[in-house]
N, C-alpha and C. Protein backbone atom coordinates (compact mmCIF):
# COMPACT_ATOMS: atom_id res chain seq x y z
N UNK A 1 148.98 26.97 165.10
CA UNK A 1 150.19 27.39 164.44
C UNK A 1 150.23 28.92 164.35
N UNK A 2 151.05 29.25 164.54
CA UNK A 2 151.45 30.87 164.68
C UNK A 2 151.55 31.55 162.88
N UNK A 3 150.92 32.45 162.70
CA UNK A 3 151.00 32.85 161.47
C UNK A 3 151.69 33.87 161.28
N UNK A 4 152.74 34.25 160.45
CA UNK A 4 153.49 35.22 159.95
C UNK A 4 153.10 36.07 158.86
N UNK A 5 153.22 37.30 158.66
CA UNK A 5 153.15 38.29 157.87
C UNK A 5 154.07 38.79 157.02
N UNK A 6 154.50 39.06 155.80
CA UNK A 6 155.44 39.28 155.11
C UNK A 6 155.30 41.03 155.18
N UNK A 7 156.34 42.02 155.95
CA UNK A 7 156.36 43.17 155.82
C UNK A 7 156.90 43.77 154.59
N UNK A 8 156.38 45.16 154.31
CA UNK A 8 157.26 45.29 153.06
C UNK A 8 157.04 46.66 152.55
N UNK A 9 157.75 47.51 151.88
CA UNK A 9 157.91 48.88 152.15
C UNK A 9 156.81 49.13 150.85
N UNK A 10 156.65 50.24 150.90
CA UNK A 10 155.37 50.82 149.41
C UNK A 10 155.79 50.37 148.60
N UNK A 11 157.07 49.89 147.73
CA UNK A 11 157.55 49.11 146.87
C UNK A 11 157.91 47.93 146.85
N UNK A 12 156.33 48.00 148.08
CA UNK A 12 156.84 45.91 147.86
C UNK A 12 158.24 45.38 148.29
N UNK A 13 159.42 45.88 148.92
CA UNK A 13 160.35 45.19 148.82
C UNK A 13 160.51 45.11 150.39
N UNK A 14 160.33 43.29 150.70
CA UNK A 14 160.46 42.61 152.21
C UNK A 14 161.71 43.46 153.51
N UNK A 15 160.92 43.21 153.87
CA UNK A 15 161.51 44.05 155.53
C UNK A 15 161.86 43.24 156.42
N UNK A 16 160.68 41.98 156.40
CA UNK A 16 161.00 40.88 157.37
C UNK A 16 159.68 40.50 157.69
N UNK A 17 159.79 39.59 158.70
CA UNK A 17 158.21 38.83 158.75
C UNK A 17 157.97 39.20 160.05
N UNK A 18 156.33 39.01 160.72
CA UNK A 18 155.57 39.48 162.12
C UNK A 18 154.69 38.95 162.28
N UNK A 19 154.76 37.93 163.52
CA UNK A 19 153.55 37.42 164.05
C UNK A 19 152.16 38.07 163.45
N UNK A 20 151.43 37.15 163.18
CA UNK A 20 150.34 38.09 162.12
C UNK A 20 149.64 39.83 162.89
N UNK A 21 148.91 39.34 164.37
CA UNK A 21 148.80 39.73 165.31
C UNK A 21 149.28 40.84 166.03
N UNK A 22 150.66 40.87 165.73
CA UNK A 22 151.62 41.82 166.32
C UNK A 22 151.66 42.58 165.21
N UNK A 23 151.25 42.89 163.87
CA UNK A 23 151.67 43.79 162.73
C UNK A 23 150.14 44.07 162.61
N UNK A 24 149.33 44.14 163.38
CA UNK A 24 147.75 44.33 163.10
C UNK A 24 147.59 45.09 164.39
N UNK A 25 148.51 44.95 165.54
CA UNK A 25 148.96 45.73 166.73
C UNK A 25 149.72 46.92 166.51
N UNK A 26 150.24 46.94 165.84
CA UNK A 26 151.26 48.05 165.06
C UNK A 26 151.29 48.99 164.01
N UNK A 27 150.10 48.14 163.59
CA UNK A 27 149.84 48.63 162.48
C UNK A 27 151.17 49.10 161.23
N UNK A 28 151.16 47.67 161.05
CA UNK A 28 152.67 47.75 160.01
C UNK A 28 152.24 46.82 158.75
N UNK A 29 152.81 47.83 157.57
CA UNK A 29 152.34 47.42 155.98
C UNK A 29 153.01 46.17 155.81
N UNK A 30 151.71 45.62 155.08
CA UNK A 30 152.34 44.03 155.33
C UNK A 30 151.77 43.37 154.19
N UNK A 31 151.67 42.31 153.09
CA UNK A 31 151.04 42.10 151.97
C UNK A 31 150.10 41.35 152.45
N UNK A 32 148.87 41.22 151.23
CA UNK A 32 147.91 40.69 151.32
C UNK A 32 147.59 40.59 150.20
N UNK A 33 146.47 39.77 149.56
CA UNK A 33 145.46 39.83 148.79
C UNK A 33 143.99 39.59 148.93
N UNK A 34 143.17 39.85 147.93
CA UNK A 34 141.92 40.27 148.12
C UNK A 34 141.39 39.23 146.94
N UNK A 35 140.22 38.78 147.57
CA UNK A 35 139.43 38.17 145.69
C UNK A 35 138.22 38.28 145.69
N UNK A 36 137.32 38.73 144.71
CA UNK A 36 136.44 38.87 144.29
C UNK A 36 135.98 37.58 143.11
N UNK A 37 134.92 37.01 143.94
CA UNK A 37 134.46 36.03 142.74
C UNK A 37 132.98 36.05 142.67
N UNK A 38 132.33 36.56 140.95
CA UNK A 38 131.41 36.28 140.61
C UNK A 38 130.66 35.00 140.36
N UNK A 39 129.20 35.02 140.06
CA UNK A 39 128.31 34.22 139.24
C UNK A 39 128.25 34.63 138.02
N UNK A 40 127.73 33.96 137.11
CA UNK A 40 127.42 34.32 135.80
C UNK A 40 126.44 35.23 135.63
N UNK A 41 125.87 35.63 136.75
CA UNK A 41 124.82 37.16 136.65
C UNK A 41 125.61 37.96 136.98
N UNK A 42 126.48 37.87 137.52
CA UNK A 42 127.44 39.13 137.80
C UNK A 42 127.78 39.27 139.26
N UNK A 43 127.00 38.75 140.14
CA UNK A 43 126.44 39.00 141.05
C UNK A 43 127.70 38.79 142.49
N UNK A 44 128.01 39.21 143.12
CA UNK A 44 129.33 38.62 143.80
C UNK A 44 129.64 37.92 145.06
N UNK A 45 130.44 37.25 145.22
CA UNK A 45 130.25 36.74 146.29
C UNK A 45 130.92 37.08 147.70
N UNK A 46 129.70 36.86 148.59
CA UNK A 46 130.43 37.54 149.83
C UNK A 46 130.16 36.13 151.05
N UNK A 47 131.16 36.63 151.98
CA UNK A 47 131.37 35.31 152.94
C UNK A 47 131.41 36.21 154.18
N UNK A 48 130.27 35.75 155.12
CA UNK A 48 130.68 35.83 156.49
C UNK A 48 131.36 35.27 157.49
N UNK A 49 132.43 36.39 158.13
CA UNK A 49 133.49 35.54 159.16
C UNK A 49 133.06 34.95 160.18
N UNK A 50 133.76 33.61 160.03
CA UNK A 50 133.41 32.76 161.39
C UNK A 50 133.47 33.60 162.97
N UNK A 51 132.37 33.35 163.63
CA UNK A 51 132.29 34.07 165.07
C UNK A 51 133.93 33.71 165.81
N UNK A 52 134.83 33.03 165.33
CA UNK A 52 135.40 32.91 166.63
C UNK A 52 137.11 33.88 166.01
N UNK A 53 136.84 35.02 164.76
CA UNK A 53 137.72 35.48 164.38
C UNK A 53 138.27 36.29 165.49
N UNK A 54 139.79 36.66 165.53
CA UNK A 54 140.34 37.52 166.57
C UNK A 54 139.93 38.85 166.60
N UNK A 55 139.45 39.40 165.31
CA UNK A 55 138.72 40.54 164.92
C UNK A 55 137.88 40.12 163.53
N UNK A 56 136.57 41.39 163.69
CA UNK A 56 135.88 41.56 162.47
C UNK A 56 134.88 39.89 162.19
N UNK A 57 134.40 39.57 163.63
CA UNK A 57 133.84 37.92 163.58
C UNK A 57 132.69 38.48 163.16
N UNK A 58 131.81 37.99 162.08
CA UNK A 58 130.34 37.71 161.81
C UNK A 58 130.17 38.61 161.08
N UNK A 59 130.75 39.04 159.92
CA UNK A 59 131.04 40.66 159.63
C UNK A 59 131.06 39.21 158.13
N UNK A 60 129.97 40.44 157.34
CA UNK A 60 129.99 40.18 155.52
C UNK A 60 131.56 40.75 155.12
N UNK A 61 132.15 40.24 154.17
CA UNK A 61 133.31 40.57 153.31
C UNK A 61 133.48 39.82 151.83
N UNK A 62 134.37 40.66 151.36
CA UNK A 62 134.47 39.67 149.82
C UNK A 62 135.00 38.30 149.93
N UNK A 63 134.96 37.71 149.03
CA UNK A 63 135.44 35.73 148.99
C UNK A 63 136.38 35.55 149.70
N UNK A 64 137.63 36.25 149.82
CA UNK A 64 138.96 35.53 150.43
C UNK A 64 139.61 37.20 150.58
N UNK A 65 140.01 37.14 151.93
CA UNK A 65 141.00 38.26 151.75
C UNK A 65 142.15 37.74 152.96
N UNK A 66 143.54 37.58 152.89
CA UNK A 66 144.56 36.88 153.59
C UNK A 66 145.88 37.83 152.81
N UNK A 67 146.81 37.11 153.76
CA UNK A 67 148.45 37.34 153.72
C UNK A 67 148.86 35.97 152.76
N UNK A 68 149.97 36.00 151.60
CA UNK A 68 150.69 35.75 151.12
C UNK A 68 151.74 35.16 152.12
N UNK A 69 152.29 33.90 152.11
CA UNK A 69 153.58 33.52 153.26
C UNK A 69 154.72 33.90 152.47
N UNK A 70 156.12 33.88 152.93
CA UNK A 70 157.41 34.52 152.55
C UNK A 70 157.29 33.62 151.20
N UNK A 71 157.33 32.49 150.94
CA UNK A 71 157.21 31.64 149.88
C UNK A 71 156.64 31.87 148.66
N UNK A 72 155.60 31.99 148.89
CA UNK A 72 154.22 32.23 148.41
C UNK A 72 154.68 33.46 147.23
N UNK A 73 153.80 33.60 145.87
CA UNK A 73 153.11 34.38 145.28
C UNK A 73 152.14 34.92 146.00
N UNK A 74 151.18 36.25 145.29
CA UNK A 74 150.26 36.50 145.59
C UNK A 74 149.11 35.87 145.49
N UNK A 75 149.27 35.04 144.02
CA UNK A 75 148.60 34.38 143.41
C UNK A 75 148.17 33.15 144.25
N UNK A 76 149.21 32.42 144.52
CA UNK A 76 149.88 31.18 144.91
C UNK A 76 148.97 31.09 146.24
N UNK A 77 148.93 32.72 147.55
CA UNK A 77 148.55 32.77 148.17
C UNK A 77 146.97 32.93 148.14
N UNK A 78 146.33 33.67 147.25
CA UNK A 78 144.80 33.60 146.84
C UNK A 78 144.39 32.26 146.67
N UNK A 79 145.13 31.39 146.10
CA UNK A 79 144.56 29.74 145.32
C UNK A 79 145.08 28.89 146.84
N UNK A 80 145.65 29.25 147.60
CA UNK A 80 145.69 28.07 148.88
C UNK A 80 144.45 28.80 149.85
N UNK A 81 144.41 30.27 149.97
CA UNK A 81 143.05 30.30 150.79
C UNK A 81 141.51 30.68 150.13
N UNK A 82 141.41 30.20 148.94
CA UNK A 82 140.18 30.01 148.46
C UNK A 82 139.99 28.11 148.76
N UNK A 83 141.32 27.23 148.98
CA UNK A 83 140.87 25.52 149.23
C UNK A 83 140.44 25.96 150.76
N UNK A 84 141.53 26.42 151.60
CA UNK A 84 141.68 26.56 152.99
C UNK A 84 139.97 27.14 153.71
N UNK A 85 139.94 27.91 152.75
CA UNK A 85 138.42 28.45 153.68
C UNK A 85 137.14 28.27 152.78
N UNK A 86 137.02 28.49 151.55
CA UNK A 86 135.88 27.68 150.83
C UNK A 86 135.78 26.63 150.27
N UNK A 87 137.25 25.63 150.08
CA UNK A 87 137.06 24.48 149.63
C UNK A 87 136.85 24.60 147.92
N UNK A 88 137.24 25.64 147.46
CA UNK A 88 137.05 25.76 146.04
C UNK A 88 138.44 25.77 145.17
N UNK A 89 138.29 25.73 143.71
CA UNK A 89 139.41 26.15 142.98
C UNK A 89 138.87 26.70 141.93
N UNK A 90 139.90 27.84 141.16
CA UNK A 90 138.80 28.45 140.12
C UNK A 90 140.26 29.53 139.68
N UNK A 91 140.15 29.67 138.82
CA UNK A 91 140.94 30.51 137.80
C UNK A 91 140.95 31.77 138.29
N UNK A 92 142.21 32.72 138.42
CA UNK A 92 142.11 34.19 139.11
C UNK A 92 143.02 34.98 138.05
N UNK A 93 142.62 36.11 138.21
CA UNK A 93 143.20 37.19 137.49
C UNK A 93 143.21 38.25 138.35
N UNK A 94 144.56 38.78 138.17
CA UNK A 94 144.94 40.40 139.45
C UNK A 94 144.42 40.95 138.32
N UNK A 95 143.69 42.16 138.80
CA UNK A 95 143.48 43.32 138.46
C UNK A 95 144.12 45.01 139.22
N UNK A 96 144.94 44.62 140.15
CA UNK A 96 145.45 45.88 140.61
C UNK A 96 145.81 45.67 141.76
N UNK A 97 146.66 46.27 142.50
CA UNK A 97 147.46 46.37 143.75
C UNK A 97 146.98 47.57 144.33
N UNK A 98 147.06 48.29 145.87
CA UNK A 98 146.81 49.29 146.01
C UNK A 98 147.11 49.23 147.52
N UNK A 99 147.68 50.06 148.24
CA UNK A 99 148.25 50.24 149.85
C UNK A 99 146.39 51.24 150.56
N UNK A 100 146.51 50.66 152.11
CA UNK A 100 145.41 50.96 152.54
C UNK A 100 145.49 50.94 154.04
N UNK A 101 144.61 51.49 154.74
CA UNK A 101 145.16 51.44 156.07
C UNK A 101 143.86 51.64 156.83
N UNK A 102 143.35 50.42 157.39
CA UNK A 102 141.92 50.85 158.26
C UNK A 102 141.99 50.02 159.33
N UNK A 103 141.02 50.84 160.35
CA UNK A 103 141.10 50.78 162.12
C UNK A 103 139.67 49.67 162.23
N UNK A 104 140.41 48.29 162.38
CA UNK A 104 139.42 47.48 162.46
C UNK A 104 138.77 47.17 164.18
N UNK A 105 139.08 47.70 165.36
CA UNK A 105 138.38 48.38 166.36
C UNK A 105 139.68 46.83 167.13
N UNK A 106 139.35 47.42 168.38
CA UNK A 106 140.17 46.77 169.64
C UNK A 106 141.48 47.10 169.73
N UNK A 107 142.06 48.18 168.87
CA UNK A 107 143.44 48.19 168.42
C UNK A 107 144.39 47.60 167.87
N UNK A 108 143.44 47.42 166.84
CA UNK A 108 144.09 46.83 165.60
C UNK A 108 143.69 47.68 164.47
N UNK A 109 144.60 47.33 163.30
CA UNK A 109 144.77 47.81 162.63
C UNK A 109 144.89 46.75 161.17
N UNK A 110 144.38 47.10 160.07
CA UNK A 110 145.07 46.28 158.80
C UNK A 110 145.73 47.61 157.60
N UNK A 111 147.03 47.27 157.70
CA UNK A 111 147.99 48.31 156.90
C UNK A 111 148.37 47.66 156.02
N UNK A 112 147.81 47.96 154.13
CA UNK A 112 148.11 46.51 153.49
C UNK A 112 148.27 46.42 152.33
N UNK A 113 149.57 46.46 151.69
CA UNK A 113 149.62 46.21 150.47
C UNK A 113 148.73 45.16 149.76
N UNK A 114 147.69 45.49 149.00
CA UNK A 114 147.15 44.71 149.17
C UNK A 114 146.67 44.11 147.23
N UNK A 115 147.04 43.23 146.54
CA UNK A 115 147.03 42.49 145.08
C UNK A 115 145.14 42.19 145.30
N UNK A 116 144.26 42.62 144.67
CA UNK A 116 142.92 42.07 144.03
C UNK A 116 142.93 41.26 143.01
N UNK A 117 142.33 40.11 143.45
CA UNK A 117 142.49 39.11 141.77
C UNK A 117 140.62 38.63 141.86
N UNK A 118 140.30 38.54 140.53
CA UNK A 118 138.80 38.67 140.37
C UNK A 118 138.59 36.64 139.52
N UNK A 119 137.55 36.09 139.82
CA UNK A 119 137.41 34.94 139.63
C UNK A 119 135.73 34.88 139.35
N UNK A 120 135.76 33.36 139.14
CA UNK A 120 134.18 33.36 138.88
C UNK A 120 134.12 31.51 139.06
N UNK A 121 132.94 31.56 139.93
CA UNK A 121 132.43 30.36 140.70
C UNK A 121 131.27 30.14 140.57
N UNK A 122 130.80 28.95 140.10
CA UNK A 122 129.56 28.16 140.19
C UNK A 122 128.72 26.82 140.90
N UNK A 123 130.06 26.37 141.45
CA UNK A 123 129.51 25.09 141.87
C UNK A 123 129.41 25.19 143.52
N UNK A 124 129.29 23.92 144.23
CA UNK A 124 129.51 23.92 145.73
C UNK A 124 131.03 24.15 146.47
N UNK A 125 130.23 24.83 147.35
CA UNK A 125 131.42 25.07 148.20
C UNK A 125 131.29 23.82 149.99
N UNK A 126 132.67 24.02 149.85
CA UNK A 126 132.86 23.14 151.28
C UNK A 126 133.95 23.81 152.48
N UNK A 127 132.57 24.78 153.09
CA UNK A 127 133.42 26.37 153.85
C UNK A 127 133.85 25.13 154.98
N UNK A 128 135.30 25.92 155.54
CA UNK A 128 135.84 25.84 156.83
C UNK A 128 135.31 26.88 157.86
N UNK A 129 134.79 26.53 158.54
CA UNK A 129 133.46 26.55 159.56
C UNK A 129 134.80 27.58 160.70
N UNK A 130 135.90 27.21 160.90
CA UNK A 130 137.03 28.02 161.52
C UNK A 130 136.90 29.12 161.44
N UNK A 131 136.58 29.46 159.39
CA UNK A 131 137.21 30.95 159.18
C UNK A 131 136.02 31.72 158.61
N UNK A 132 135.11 30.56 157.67
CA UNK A 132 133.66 30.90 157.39
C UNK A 132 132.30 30.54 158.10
N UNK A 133 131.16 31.52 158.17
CA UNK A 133 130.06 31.16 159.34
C UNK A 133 129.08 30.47 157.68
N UNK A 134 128.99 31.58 156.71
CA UNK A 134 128.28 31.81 155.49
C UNK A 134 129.04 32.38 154.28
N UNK A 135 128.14 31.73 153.64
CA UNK A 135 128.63 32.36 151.99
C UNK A 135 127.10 32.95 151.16
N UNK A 136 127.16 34.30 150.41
CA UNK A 136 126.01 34.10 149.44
C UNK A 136 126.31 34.95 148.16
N UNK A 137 125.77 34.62 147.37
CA UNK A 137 125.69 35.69 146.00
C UNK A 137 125.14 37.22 146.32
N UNK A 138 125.43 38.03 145.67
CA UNK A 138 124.43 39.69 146.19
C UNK A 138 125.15 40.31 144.96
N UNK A 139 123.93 41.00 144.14
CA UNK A 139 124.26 42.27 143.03
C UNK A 139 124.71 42.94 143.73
N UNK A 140 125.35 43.91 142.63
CA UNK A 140 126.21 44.97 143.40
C UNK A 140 125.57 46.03 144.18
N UNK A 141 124.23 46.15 143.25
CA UNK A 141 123.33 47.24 143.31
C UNK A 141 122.70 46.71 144.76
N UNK A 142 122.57 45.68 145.24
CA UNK A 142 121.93 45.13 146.66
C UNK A 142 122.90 45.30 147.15
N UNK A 143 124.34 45.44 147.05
CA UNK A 143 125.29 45.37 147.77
C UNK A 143 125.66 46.54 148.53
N UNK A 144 125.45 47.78 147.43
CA UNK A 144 125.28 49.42 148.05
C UNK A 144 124.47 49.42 148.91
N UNK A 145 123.14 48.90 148.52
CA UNK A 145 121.95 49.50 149.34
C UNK A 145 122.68 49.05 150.74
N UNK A 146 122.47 47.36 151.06
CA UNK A 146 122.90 47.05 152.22
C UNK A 146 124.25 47.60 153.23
N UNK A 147 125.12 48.53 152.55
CA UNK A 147 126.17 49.02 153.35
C UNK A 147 125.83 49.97 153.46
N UNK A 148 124.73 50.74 152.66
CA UNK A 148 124.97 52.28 153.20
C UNK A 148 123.50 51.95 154.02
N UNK A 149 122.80 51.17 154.07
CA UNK A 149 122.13 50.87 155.27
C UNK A 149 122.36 50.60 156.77
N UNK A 150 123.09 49.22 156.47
CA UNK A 150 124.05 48.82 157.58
C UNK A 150 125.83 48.31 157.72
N UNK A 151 126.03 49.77 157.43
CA UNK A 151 127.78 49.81 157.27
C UNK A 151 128.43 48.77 158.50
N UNK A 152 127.67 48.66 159.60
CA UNK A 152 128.57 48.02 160.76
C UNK A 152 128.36 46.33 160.22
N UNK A 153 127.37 46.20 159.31
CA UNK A 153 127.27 44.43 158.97
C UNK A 153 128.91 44.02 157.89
N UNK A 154 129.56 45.30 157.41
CA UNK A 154 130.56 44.79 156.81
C UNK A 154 131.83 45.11 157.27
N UNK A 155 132.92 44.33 156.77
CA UNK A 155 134.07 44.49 157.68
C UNK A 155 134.98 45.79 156.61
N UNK A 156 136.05 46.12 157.72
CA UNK A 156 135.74 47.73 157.23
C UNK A 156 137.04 48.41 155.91
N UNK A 157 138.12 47.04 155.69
CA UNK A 157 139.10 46.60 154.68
C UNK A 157 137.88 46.81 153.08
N UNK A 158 136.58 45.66 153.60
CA UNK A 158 136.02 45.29 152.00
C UNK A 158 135.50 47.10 151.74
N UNK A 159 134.98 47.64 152.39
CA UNK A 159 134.08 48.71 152.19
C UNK A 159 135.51 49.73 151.62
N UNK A 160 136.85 49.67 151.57
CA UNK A 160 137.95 50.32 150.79
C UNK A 160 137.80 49.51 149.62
N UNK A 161 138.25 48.70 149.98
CA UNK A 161 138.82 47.83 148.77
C UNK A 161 137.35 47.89 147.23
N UNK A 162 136.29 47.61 148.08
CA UNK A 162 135.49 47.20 147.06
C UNK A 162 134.98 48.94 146.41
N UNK A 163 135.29 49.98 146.88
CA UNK A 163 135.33 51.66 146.52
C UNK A 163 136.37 51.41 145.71
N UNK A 164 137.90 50.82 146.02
CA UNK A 164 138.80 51.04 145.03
C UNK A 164 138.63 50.12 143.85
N UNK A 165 137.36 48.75 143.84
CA UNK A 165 137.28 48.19 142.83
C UNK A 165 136.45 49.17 141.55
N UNK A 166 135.36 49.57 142.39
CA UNK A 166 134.51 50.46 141.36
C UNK A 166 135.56 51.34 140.75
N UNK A 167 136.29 52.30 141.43
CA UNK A 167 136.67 53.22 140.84
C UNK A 167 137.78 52.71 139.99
N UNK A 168 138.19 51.62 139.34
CA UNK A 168 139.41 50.09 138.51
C UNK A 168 137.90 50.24 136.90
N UNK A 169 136.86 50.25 138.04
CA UNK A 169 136.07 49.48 137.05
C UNK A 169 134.68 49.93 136.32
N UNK A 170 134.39 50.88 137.22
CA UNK A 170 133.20 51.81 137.09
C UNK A 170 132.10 51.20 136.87
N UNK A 171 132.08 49.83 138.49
CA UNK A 171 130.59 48.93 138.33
C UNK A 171 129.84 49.97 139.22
């Protein structure tokens, strides 16, 4: 099935929709959201992309990061791809919106209004093997070390996003 993108100007207000593909070719601002979900140590969770992604395959990132459909909330859109790719459900809260623009290699691009909503998970997950390879817990403090070790193991959206979480939050 062909996936669409909801375009939309710095104020959020729709432009029209784009083959997902073709606005990642273009590099055209398009919504998204992001989620971050803890353990009860704090500790967060990160998921590696399934090898057979069109970009950014086998690459660590935070829990869920996707497009919202024309329909869709942001919200609405976080809680269908946390079932869709980890098989989970779990209570979310936005903590902030923020526009971003990084060169994810082959000529593409993700340009992205993009809603963060933060959650917290304990039980089993039942990943879609499509979109997830792995899932694991990692402190934050293991989480620095390992990117400023090996920046190319993460995909290159979380390494903004999760700079613009600290600086929301001052972990």
């Amino acid at each position: 099935m062909e996936e669409f993108v909801v375009l939309v100007n710095p104020e959020d207000q729709v432009l029209g929709l784009m083959e997902k593909q073709q606005a990642h070719i273009n590099s055209l601002l398009h919504r998204a959201f992001s989620v971050f979900l803890f353990n009860s140590k704090g500790e967060m969770l990160l998921q590696k992309r399934a090898s057979g992604k069109y970009h950014s395959p086998l690459k660590w990132t935070n829990a869920v990061c996707s497009h919202p459909r024309i329909e869709e909330t942001y919200l609405e859109g976080a809680q269908r791809r946390l079932k869709e790719e980890l098989g989970i459900e779990t209570e979310l809260s936005e903590k902030f919106s923020f526009i971003y623009k990084a060169d994810v290699g082959n000529g593409l691009w993700e340009h992205e209004l993009d809603h963060v909503f933060v959650g917290t998970f304990e039980d089993e997950f039942q990943l879609n093997t499509n979109e997830v390879e792995e899932v694991r817990y990692i402190s934050i403090e293991n989480l620095d070390k390992e990117m400023s070790e090996n920046p190319e193991d993460f995909t290159e959206w979380f390494k903004i996003i999760l700079d613009e979480y600290k600086h929301h939050f001052n972990s």
